[in-house]
N, C-alpha and C. Protein backbone atom coordinates (compact mmCIF):
# COMPACT_ATOMS: atom_id res chain seq x y z
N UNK A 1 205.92 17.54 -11.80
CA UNK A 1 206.57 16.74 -10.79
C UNK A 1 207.03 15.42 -11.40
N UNK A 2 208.19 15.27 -11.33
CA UNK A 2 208.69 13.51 -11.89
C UNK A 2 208.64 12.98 -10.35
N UNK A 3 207.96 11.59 -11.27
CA UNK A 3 207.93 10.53 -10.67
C UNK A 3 208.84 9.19 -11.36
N UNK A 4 209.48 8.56 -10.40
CA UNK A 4 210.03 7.52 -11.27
C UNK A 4 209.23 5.90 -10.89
N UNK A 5 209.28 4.91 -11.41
CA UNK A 5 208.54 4.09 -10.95
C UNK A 5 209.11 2.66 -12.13
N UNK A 6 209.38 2.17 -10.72
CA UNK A 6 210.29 0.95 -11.19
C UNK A 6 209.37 -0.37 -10.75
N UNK A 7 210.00 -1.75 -12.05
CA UNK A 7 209.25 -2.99 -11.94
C UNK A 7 210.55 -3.59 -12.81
N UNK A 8 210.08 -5.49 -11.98
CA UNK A 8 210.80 -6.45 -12.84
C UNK A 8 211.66 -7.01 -11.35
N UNK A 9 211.63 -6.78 -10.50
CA UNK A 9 212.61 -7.58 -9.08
C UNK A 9 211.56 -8.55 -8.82
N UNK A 10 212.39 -9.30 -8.66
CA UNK A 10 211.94 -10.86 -7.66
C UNK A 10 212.78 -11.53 -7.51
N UNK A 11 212.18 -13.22 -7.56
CA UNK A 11 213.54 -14.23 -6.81
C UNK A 11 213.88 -15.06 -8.02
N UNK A 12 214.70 -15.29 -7.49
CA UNK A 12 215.90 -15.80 -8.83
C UNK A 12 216.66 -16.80 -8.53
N UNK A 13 216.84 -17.98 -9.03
CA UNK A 13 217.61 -18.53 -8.42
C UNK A 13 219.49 -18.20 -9.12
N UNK A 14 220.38 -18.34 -8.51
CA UNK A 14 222.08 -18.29 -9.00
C UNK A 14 222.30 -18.63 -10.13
N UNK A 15 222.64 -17.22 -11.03
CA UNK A 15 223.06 -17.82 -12.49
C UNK A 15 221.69 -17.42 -13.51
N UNK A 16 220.51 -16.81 -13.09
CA UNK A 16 219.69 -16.87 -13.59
C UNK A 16 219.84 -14.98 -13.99
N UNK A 17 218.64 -14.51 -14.75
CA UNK A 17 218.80 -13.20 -15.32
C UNK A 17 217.33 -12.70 -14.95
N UNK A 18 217.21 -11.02 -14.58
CA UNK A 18 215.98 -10.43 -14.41
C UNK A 18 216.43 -9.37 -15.10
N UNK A 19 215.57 -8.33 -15.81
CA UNK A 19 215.52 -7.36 -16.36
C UNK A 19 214.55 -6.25 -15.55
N UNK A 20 215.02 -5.03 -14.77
CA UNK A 20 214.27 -4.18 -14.45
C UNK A 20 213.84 -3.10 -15.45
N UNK A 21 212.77 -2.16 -15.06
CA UNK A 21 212.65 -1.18 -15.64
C UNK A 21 212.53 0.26 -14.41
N UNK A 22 212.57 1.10 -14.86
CA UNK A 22 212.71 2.26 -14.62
C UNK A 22 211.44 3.28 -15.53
N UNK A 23 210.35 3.83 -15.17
CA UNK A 23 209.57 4.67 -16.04
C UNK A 23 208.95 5.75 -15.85
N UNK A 24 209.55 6.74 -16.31
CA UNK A 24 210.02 8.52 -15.35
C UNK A 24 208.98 9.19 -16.07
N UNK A 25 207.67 9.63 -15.21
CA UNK A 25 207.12 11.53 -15.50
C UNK A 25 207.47 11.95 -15.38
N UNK A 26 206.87 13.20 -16.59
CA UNK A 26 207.54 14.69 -16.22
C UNK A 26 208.75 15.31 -16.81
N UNK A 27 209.31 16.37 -16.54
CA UNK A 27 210.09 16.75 -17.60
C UNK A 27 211.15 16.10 -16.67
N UNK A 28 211.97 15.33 -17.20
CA UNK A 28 213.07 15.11 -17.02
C UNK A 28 214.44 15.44 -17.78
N UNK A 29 214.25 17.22 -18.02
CA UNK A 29 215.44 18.07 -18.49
C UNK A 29 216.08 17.64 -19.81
N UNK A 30 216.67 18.35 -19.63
CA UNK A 30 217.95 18.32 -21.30
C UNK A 30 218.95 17.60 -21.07
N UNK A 31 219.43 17.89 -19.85
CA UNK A 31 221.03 16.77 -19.83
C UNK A 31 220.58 16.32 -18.58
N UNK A 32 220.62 15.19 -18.72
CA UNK A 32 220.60 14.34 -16.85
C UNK A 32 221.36 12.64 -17.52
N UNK A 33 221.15 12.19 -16.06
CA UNK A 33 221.54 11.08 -16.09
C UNK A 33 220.61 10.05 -15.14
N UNK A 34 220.68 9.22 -15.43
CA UNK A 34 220.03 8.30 -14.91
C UNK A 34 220.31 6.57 -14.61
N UNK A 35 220.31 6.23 -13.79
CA UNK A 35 221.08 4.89 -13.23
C UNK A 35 220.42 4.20 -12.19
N UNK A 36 221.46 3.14 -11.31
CA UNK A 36 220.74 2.02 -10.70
C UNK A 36 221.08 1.97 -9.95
N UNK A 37 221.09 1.85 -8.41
CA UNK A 37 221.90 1.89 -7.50
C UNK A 37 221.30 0.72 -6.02
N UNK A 38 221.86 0.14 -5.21
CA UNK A 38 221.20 -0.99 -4.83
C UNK A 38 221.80 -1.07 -3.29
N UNK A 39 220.67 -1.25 -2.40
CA UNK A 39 221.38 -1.55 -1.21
C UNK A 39 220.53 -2.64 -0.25
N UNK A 40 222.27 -2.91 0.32
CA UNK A 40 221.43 -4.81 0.35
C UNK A 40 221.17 -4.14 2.20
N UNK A 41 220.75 -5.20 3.04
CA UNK A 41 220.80 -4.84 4.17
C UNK A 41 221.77 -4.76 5.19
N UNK A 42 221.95 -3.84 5.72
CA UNK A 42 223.44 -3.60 6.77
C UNK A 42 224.01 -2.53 5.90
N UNK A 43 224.27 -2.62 4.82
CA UNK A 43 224.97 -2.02 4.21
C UNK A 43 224.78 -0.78 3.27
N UNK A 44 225.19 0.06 3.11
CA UNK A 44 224.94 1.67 2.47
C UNK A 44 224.40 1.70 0.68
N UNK A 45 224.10 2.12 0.51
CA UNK A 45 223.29 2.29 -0.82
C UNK A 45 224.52 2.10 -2.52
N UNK A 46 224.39 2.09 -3.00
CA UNK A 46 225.69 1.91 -4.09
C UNK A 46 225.46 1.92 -5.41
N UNK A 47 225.92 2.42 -6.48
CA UNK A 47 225.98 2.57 -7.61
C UNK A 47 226.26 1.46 -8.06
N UNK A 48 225.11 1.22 -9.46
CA UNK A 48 225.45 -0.31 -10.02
C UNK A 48 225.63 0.29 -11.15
N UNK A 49 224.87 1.11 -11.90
CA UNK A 49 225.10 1.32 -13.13
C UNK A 49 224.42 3.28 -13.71
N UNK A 50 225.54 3.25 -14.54
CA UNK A 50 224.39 4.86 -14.57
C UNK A 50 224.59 5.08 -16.13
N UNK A 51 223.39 6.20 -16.89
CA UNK A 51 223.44 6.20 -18.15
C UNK A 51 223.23 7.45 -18.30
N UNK A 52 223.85 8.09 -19.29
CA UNK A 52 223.53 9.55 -19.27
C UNK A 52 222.82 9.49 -20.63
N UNK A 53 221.48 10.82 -20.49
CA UNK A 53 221.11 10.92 -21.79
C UNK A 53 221.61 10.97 -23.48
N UNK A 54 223.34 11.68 -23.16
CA UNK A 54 224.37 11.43 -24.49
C UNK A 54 225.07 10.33 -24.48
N UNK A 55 224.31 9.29 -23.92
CA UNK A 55 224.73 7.79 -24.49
C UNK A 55 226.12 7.50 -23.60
N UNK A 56 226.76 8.11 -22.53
CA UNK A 56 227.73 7.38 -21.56
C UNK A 56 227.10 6.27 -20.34
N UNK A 57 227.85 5.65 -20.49
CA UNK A 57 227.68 4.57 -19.37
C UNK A 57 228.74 4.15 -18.66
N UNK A 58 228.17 3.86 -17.21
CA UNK A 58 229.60 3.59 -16.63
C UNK A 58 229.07 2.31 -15.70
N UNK A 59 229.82 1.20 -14.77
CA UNK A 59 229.38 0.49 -14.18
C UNK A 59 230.12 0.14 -13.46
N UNK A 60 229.23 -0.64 -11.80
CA UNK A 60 230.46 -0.71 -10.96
C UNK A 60 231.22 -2.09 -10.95
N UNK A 61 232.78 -2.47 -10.74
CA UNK A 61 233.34 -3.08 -10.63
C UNK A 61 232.30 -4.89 -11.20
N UNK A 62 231.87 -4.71 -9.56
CA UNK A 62 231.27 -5.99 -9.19
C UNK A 62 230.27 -6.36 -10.39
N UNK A 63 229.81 -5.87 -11.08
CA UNK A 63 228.67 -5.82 -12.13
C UNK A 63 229.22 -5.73 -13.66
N UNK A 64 230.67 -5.69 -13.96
CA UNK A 64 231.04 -5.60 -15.15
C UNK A 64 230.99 -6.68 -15.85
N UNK A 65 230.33 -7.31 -17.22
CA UNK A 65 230.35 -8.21 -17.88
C UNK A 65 229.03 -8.63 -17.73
N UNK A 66 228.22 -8.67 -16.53
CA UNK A 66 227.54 -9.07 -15.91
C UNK A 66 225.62 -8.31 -16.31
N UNK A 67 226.07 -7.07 -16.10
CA UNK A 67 224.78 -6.57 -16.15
C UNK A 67 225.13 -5.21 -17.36
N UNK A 68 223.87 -5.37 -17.84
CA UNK A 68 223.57 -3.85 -19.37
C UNK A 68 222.81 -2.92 -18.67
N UNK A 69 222.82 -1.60 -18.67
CA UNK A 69 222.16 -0.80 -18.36
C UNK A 69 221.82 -0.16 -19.78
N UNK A 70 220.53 0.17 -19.95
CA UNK A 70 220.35 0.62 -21.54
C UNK A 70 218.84 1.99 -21.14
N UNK A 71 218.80 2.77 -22.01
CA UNK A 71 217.26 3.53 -21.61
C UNK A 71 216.80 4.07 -23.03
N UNK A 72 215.67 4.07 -23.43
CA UNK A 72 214.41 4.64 -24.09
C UNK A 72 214.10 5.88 -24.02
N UNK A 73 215.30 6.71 -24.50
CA UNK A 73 215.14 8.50 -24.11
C UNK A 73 213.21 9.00 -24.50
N UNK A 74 212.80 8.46 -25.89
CA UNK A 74 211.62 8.49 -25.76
C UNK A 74 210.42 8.50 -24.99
N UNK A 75 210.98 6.99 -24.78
CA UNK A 75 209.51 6.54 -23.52
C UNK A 75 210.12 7.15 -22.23
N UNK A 76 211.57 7.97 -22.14
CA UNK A 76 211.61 7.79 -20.49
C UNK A 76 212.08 6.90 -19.69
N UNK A 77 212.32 5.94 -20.34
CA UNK A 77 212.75 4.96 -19.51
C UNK A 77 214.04 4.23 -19.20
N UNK A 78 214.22 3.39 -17.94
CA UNK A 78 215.62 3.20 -17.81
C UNK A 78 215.30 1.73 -17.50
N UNK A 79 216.26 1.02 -18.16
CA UNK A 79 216.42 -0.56 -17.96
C UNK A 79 217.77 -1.02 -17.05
N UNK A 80 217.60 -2.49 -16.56
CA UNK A 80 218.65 -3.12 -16.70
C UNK A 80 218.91 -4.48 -16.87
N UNK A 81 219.82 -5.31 -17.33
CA UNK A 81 219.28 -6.27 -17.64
C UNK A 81 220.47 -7.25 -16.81
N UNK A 82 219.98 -8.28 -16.05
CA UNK A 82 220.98 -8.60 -15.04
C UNK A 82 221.19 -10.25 -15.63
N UNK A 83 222.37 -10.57 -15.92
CA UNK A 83 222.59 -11.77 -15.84
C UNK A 83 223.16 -12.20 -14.82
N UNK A 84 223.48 -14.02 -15.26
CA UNK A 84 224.61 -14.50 -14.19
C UNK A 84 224.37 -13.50 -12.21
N UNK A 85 223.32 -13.73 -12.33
CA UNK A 85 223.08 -13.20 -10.93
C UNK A 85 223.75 -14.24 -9.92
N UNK A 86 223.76 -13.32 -8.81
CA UNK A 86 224.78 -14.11 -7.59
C UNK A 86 224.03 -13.36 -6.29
N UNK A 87 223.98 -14.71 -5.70
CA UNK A 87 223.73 -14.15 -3.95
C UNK A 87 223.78 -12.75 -3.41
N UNK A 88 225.21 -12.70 -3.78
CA UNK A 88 225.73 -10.91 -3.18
C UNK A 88 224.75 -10.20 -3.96
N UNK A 89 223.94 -10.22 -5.24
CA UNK A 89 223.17 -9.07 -5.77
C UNK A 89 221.88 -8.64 -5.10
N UNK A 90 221.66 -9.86 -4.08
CA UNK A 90 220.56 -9.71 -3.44
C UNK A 90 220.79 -8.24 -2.74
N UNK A 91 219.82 -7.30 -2.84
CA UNK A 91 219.43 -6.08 -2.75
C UNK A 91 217.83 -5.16 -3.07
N UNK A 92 217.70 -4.52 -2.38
CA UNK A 92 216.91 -3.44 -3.05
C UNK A 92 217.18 -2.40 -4.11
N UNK A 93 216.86 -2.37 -5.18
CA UNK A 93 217.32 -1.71 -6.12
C UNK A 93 216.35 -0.52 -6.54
N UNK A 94 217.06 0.78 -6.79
CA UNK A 94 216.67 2.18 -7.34
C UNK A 94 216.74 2.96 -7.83
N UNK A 95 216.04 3.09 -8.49
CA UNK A 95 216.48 3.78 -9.85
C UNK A 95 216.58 5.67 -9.43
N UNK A 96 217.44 6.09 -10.16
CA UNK A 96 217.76 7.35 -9.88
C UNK A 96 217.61 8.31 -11.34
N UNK A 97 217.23 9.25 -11.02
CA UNK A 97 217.27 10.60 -11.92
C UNK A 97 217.79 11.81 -11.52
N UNK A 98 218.68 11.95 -12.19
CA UNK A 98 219.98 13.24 -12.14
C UNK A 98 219.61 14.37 -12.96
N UNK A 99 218.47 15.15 -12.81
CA UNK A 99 218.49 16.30 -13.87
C UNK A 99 219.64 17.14 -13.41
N UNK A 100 220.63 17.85 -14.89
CA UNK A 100 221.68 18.50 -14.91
C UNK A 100 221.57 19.96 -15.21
N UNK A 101 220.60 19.63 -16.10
CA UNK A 101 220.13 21.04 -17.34
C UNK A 101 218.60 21.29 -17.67
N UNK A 102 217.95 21.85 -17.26
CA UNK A 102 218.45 23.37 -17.00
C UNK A 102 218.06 23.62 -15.27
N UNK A 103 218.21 22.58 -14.95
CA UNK A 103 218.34 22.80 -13.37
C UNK A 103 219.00 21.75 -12.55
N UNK A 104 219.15 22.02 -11.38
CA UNK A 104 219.47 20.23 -10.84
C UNK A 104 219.16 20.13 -9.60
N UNK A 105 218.24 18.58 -9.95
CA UNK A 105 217.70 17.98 -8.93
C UNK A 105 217.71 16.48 -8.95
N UNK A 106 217.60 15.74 -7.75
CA UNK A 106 217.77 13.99 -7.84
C UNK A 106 216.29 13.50 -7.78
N UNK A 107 215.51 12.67 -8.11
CA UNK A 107 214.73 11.81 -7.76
C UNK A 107 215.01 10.40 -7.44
N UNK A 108 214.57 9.94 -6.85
CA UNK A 108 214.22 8.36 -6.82
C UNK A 108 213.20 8.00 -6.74
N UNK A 109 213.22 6.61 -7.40
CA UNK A 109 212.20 5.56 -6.97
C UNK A 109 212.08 4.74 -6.19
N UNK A 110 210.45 4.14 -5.65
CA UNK A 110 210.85 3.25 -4.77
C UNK A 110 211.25 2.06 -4.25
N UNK A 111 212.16 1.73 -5.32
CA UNK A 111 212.70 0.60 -5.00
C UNK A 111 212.14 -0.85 -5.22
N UNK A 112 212.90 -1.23 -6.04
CA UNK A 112 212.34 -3.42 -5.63
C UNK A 112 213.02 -3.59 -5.44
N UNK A 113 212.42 -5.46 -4.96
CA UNK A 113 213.51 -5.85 -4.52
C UNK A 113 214.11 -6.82 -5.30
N UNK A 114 215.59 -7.35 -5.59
CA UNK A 114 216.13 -8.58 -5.90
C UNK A 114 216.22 -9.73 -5.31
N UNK A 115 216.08 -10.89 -5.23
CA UNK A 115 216.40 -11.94 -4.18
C UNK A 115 217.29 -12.95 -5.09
N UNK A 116 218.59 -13.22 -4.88
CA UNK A 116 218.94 -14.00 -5.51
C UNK A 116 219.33 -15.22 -4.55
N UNK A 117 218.63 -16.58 -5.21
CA UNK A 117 219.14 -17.68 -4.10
C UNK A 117 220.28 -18.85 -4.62
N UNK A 118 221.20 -19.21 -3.38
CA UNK A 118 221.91 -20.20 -3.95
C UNK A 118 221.84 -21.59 -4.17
């Protein structure tokens, strides 16, 4: 059974940087992907960043320049590293696992939170 299990959210003040982690049991397959996705309140859940095990990365708009998504195929693990934070990032953030191969299924974790203040 994977479990994913994320640390590193808190409060921050504007302009400042947090680094999460992401740290997955279990077999987590041959090809998957794995990423960050964040939802603030009122509003629907959203892709911040995603990394696939053959080294693609993609990121959304609002987060370009801004934040690294990087992972530790070894240890399992998925990072991100947030600079230049802003108000709007304030969110709950979650990490996701996309196994592709040789089956497919999603996990998540449960979430921290970000607080960024102005």
């Amino acid at each position: 059974q994977v479990q994913l299990v994320e640390s590193g959210g808190g409060l921050v003040q504007a302009g400042g940087s947090l680094r999460l982690s992401c740290a997955a049991s279990g077999s987590i397959g041959s090809i998957n992907v794995m990423g960050w996705h964040r939802q603030a309140p009122g509003k629907q859940r959203e892709l911040v960043a995603a990394s696939t095990n053959g080294g693609s990365t993609n990121y959304a708009d609002p987060v370009k320049g801004r934040f690294t998504i990087s992972r530790d195929n070894a240890k399992k693990t998925l990072f991100l590293q947030m600079n230049s934070l802003k108000p709007e990032d304030t969110a709950v953030y979650y990490c996701n696992l996309g196994i592709r191969w040789p089956y497919q299924k999603d996990y998540w974790g449960q979430g921290t939170q970000v607080t960024v203040s102005s």
